[in-house]
C-alpha atoms as a PDB file:
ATOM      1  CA  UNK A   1     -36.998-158.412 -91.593  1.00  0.00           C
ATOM      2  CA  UNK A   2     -40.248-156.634 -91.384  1.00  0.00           C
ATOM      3  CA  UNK A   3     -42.079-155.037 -87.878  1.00  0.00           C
ATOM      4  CA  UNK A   4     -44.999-153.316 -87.944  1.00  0.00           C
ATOM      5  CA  UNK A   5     -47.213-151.447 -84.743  1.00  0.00           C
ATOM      6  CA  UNK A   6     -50.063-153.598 -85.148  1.00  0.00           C
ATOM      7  CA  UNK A   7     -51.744-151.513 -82.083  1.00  0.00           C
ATOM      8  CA  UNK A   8     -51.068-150.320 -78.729  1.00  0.00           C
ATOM      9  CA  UNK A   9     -53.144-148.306 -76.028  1.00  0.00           C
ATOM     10  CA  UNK A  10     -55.113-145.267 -77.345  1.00  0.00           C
ATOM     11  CA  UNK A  11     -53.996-141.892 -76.375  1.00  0.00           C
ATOM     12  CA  UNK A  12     -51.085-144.264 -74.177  1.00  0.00           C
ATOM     13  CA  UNK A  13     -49.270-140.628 -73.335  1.00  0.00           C
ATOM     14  CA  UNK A  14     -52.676-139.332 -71.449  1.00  0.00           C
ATOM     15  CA  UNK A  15     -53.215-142.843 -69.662  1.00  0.00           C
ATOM     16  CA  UNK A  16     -50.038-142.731 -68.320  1.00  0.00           C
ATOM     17  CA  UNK A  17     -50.413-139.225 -67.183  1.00  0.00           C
ATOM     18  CA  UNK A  18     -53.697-139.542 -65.693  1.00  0.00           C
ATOM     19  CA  UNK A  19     -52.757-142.856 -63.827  1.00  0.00           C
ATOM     20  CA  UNK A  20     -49.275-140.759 -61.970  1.00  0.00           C
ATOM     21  CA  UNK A  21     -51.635-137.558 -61.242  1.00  0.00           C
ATOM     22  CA  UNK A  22     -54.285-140.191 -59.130  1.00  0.00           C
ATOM     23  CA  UNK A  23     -51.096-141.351 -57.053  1.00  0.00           C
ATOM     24  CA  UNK A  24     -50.972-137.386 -55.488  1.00  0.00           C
ATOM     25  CA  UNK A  25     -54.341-136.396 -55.953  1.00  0.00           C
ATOM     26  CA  UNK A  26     -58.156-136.741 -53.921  1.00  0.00           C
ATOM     27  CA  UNK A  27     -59.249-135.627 -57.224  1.00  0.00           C
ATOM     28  CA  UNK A  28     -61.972-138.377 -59.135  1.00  0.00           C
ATOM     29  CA  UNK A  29     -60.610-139.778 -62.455  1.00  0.00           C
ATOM     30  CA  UNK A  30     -62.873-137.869 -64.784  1.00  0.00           C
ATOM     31  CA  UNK A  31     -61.952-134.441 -63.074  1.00  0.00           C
ATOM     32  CA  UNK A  32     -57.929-135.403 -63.384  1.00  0.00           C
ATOM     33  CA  UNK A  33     -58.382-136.268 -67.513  1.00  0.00           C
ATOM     34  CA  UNK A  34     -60.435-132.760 -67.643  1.00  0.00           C
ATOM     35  CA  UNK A  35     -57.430-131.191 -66.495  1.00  0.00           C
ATOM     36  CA  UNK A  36     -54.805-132.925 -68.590  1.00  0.00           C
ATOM     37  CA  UNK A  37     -54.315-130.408 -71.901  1.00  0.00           C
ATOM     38  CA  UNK A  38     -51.941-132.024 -74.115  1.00  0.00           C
ATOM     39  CA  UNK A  39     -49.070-129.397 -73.138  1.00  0.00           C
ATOM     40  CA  UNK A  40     -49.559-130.471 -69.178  1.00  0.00           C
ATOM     41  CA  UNK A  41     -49.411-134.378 -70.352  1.00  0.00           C
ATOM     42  CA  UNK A  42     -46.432-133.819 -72.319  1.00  0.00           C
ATOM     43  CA  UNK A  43     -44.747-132.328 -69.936  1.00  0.00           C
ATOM     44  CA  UNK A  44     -46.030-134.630 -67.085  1.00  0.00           C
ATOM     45  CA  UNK A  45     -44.874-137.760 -69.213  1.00  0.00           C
ATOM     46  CA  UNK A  46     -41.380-136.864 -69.947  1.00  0.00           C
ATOM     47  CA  UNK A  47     -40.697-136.062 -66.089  1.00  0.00           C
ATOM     48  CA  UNK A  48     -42.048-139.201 -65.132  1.00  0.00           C
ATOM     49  CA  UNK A  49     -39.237-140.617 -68.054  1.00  0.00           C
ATOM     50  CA  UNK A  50     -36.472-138.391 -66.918  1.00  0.00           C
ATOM     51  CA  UNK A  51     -37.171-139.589 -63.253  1.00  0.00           C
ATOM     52  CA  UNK A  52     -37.615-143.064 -63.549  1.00  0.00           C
ATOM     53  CA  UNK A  53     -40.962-143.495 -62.556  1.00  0.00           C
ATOM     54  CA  UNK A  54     -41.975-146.448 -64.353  1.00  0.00           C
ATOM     55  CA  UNK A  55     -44.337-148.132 -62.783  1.00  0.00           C
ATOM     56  CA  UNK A  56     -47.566-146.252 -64.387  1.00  0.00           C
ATOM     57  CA  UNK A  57     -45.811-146.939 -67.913  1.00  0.00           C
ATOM     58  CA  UNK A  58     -47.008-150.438 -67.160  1.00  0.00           C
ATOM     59  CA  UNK A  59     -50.672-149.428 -68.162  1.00  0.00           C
ATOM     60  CA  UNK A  60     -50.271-148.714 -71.935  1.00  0.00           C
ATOM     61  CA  UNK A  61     -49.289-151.722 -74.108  1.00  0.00           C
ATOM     62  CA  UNK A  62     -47.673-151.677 -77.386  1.00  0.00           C
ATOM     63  CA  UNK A  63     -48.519-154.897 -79.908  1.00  0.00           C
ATOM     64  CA  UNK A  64     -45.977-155.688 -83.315  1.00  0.00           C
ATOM     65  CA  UNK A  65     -46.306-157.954 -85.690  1.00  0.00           C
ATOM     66  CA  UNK A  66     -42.794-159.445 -86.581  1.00  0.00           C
ATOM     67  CA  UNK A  67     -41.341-161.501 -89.730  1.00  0.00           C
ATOM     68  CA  UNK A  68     -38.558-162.440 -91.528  1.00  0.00           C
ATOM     69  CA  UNK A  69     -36.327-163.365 -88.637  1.00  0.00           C
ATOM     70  CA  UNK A  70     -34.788-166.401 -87.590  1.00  0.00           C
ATOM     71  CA  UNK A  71     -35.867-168.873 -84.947  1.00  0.00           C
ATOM     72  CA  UNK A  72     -31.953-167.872 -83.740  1.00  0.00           C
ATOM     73  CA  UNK A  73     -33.270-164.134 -82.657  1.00  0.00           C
ATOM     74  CA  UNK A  74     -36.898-165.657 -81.666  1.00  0.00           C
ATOM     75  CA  UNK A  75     -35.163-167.340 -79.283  1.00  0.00           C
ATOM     76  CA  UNK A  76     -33.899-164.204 -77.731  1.00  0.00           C
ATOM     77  CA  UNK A  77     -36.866-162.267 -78.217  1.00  0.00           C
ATOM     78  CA  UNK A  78     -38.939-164.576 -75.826  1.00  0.00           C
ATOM     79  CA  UNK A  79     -36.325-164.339 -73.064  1.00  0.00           C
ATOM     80  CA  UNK A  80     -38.199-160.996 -72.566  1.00  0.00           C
ATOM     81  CA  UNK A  81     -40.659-163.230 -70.009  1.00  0.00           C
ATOM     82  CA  UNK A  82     -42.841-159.789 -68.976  1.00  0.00           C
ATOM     83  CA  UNK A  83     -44.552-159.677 -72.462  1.00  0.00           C
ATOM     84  CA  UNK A  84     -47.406-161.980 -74.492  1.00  0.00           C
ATOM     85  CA  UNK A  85     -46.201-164.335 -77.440  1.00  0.00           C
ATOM     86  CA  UNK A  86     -47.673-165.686 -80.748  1.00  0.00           C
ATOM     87  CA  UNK A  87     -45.012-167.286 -83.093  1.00  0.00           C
ATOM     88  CA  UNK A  88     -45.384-169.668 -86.274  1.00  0.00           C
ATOM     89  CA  UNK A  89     -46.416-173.460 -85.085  1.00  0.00           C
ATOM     90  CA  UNK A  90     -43.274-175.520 -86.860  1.00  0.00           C
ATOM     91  CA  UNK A  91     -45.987-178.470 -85.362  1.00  0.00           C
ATOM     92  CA  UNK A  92     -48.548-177.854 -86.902  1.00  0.00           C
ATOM     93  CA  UNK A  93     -47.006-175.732 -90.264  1.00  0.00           C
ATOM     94  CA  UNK A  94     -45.723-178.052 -92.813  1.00  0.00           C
ATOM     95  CA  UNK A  95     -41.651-176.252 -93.177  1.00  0.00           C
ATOM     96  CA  UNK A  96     -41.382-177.657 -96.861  1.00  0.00           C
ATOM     97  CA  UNK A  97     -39.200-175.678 -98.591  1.00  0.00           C
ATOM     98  CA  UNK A  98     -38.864-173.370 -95.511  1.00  0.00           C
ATOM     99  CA  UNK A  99     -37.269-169.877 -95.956  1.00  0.00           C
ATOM    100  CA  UNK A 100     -34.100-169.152 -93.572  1.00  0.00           C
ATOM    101  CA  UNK A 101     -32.056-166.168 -92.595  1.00  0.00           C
ATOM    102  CA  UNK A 102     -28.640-165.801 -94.053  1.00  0.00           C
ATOM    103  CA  UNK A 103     -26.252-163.489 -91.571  1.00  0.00           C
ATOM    104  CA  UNK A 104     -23.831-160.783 -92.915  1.00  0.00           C
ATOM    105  CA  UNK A 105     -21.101-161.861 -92.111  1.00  0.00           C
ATOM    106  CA  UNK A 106     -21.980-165.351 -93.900  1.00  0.00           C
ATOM    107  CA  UNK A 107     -23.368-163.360 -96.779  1.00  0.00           C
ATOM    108  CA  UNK A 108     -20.421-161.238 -97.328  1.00  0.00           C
ATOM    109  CA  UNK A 109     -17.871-164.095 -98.212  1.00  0.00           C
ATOM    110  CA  UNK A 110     -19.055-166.228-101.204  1.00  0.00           C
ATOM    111  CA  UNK A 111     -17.550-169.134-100.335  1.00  0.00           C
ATOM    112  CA  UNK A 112     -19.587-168.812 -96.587  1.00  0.00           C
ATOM    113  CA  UNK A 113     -22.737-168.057 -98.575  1.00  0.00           C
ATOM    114  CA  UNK A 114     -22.670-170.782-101.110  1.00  0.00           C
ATOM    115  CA  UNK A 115     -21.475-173.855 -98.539  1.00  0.00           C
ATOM    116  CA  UNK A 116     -24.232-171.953 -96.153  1.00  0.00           C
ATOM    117  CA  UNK A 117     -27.278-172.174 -98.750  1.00  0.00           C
ATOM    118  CA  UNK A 118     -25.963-175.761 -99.947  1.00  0.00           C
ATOM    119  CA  UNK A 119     -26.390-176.829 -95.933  1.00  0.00           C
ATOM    120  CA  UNK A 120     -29.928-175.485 -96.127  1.00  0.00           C
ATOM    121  CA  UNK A 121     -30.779-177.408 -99.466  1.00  0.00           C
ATOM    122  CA  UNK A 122     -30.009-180.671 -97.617  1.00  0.00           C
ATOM    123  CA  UNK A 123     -31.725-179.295 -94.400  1.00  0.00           C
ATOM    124  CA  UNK A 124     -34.592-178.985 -96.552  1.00  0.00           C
ATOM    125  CA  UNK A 125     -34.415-182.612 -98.792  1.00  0.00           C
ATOM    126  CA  UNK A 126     -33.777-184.100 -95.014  1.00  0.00           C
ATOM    127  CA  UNK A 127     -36.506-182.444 -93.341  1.00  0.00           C
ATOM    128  CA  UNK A 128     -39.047-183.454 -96.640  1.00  0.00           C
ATOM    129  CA  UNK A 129     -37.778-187.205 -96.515  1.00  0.00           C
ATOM    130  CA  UNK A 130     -37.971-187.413 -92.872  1.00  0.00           C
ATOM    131  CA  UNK A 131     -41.588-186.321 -92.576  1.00  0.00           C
ATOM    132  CA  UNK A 132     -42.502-188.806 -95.896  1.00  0.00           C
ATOM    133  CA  UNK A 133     -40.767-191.239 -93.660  1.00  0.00           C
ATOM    134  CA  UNK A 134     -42.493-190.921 -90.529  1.00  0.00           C
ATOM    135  CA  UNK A 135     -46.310-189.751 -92.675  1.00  0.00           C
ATOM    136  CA  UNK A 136     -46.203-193.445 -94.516  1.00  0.00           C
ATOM    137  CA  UNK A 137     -45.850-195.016 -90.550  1.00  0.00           C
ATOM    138  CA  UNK A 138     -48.815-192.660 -89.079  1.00  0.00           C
ATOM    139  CA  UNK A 139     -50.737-193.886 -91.990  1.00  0.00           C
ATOM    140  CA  UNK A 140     -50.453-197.272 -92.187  1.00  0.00           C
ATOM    141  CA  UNK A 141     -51.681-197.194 -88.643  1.00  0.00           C
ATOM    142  CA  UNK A 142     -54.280-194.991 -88.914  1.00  0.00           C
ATOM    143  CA  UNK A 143     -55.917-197.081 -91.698  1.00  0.00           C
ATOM    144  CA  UNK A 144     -55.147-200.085 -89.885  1.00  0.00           C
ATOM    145  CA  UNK A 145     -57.278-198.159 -87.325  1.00  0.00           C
ATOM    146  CA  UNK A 146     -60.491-198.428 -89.889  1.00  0.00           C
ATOM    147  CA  UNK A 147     -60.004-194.502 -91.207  1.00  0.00           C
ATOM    148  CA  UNK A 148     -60.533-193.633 -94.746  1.00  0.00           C
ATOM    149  CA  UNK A 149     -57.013-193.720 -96.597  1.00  0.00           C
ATOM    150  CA  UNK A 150     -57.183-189.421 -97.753  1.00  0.00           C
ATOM    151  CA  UNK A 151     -58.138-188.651 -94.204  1.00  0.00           C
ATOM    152  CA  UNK A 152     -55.387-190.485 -92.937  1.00  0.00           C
ATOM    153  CA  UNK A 153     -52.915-189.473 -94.841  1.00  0.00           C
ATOM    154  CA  UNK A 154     -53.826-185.831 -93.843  1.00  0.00           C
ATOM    155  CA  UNK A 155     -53.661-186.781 -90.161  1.00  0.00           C
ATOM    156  CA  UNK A 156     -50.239-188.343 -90.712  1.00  0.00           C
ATOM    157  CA  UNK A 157     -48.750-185.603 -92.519  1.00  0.00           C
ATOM    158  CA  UNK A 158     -50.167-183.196 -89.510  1.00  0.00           C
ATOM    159  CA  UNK A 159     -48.538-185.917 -86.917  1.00  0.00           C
ATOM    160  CA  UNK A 160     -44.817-186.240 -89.431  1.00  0.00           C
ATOM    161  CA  UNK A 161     -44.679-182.609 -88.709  1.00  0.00           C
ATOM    162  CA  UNK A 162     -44.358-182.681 -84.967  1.00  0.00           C
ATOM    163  CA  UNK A 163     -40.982-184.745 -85.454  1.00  0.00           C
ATOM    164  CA  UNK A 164     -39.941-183.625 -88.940  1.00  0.00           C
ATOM    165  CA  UNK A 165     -38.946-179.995 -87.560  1.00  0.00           C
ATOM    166  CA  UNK A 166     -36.287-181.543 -84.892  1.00  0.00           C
ATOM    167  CA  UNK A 167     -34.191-181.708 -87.854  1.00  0.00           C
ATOM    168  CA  UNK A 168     -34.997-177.262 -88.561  1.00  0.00           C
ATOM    169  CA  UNK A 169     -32.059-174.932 -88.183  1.00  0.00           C
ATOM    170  CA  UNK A 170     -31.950-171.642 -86.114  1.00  0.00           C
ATOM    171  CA  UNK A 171     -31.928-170.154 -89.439  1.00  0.00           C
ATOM    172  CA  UNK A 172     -35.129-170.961 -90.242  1.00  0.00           C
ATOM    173  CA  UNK A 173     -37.374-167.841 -91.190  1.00  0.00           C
ATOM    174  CA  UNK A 174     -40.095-167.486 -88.097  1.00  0.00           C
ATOM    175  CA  UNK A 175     -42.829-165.073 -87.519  1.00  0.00           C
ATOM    176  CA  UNK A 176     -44.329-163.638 -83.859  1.00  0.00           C
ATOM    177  CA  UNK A 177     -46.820-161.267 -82.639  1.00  0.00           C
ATOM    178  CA  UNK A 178     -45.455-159.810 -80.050  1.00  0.00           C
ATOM    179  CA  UNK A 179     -46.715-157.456 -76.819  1.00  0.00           C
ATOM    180  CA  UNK A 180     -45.329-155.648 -74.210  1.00  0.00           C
ATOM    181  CA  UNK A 181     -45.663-152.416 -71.903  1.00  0.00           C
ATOM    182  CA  UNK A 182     -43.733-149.606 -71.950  1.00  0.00           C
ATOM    183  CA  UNK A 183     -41.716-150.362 -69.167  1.00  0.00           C
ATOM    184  CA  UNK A 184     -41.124-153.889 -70.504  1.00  0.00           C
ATOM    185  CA  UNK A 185     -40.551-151.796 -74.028  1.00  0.00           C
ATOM    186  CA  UNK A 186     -37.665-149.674 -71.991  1.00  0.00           C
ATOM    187  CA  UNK A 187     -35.737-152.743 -70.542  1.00  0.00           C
ATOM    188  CA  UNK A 188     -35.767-154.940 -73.644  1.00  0.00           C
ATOM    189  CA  UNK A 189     -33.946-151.760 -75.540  1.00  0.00           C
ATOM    190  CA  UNK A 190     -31.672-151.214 -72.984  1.00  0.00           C
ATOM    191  CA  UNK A 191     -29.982-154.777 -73.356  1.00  0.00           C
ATOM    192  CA  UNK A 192     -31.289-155.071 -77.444  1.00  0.00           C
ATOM    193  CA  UNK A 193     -30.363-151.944 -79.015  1.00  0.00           C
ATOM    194  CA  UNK A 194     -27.643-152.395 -77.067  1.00  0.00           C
ATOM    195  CA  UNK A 195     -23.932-152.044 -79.711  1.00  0.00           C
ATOM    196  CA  UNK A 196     -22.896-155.669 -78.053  1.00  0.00           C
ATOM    197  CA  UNK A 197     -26.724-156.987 -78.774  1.00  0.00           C
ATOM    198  CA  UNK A 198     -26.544-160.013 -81.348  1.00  0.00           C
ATOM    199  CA  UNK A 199     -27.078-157.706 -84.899  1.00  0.00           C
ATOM    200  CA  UNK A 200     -30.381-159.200 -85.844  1.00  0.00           C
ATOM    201  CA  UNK A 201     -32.314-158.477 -82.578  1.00  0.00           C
ATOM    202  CA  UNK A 202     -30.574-155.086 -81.901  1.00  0.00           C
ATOM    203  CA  UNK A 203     -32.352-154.409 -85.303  1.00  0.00           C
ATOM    204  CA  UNK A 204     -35.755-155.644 -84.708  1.00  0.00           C
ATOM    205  CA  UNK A 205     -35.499-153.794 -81.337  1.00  0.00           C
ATOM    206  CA  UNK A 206     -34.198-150.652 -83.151  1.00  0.00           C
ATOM    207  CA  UNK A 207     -37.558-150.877 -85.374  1.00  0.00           C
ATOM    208  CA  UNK A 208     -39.655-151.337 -82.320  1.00  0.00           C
ATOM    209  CA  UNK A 209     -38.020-147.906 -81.226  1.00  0.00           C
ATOM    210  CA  UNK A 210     -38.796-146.158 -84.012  1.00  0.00           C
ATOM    211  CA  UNK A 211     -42.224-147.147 -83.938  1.00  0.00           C
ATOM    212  CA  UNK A 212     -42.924-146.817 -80.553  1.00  0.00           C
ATOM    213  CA  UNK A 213     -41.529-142.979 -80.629  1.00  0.00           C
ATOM    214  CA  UNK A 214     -43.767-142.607 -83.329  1.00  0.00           C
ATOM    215  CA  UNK A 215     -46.811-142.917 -81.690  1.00  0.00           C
ATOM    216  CA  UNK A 216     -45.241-141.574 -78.018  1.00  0.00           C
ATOM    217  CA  UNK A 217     -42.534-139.419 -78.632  1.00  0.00           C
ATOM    218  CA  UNK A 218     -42.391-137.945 -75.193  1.00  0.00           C
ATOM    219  CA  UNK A 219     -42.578-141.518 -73.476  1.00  0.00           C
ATOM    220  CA  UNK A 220     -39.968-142.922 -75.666  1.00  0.00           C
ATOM    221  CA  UNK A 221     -37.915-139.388 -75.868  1.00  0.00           C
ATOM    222  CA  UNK A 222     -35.094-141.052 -73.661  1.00  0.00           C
ATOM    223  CA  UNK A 223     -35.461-144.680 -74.639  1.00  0.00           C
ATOM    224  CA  UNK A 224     -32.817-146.692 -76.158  1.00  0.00           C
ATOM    225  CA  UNK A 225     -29.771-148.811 -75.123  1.00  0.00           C
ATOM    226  CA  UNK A 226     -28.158-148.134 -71.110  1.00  0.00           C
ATOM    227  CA  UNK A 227     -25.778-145.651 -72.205  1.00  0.00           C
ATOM    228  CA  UNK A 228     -28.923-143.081 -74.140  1.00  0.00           C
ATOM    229  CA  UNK A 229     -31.176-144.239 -70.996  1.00  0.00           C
ATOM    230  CA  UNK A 230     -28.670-143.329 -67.785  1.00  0.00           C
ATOM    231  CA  UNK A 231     -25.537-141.658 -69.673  1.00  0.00           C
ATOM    232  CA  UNK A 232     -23.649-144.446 -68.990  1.00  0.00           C
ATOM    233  CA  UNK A 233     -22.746-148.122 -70.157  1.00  0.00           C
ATOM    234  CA  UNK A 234     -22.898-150.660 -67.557  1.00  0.00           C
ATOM    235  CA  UNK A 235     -20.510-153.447 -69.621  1.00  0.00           C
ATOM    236  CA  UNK A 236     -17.375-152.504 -67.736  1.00  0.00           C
ATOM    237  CA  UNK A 237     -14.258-153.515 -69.422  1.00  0.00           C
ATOM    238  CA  UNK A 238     -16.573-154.630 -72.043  1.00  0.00           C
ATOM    239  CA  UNK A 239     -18.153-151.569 -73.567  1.00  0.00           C
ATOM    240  CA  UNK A 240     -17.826-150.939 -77.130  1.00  0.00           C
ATOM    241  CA  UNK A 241     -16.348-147.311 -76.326  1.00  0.00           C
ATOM    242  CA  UNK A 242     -18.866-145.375 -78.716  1.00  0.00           C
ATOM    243  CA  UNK A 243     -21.275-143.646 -76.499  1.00  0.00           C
ATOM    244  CA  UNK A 244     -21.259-140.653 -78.022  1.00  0.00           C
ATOM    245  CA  UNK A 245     -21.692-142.527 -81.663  1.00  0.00           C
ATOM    246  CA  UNK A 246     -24.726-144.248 -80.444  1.00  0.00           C
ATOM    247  CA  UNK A 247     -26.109-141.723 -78.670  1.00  0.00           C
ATOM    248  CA  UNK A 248     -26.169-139.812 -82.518  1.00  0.00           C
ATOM    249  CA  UNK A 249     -27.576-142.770 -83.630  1.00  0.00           C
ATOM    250  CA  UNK A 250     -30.211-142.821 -81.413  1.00  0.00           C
ATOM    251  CA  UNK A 251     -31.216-139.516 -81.958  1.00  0.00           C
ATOM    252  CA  UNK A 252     -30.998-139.786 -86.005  1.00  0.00           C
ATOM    253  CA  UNK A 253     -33.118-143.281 -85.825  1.00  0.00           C
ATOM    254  CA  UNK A 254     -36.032-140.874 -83.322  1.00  0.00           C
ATOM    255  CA  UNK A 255     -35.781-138.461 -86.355  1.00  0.00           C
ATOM    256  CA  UNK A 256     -36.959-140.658 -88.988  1.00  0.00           C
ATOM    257  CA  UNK A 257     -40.466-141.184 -87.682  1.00  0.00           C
END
């Protein structure tokens, strides 16, 4: 798995603080960003995070570039609906010999592993002889059609695709470019880095995190799952118990940047 900050709002801790101070002031804009010194918008930003005012987070964006995960945690990721998506066509990229993701708990029992990566060789001959299948039907009717036979094929092989990847697993490797603002950014790692989070989202999010402190530290000082966020897990009777483990955690991971 590999996420990179691929670019978000410049100077996003200043926007933020210059769009709360309009809210309570006659001041003009350019007058209220003279006045901002990067102690005052420090300050300003991580009361507005303490408090929970999250509405003028919604002006600074953050964009990531992720790869190396499965269509299985894709899936999840785009469940996030307030945020903009760009993921890996399996339409119109041929999946020949596609790459997949193998989970922990599969790798970490040989037996798992090696019936696991047998199932994806046969994925993979299956996909392969179902697009050859469906390619040699496109074709023959394209060039019954009056096209040249190389063009067709091409075309066909294109058109195979669009069917071919029914057959795909949810471990298929995918990639995404993916955007969201900060206050999007807070509620996807309050349910992702979440301990009960599926592991290979609640690491993607936990990269996220680390990147977005990096560039905001005082916006993201409190971020994290529920429990860093509010002091509290909301699960009930099915909280993992380890507040004060993943609070550490969360503070270690902020550390790193």
């Amino acid at each position: 798995m590999k996420v990179i900050l691929i670019s978000h709002t410049p100077d996003p801790e200043r926007v933020i603080a210059t769009a709360a101070k309009l809210c309570y002031s006659s001041s003009d804009i350019t007058s209220l960003r003279d006045g901002l010194t990067d102690d005052k918008v420090a300050d300003f930003v991580e009361m507005l995070a303490s408090i929970g005012h999250e509405s003028v987070m919604e002006h600074v964006s953050f964009t990531f570039g992720i790869e190396g995960i499965s269509r299985a945690c894709s899936h999840q990721l785009v469940r996030h609906r307030i945020a903009s998506y760009s993921q890996k066509s399996q339409r119109y990229v041929n999946e020949n010999g596609f790459e997949f993701i193998t989970p922990p708990e599969i790798e970490s029992v040989p037996e798992a592993k090696a019936f696991f990566e047998e199932e994806m060789q046969r994925i993979t001959e299956s996909y392969d002889k179902l697009a050859d299948i469906l390619t040699e039907k496109h074709k023959e009717r394209f060039v019954s059609e009056g096209m040249d036979e190389k063009a067709a094929a091409s075309k066909a092989r294109k058109l195979a695709n669009e069917d071919a990847r029914f057959i795909l697993p949810n471990a298929c490797e995918t990639k995404i470019v993916v955007t969201m603002n900060v206050r999007s950014l807070f509620n996807f790692f309050k349910h992702r880095c979440c301990n009960r989070a599926q592991w290979e989202i609640r690491a993607v999010a936990d990269e996220m995190l680390r990147l977005c402190y990096s560039a905001a530290p005082n916006v993201f000082k409190n971020a994290g799952p529920s429990c860093v966020m509010t002091g509290r897990c909301p699960e009930g009777k099915m909280t993992c118990g380890k507040i004060a483990e993943i609070k550490d955690k969360y503070k270690e991971l902020k550390n790193e940047r």
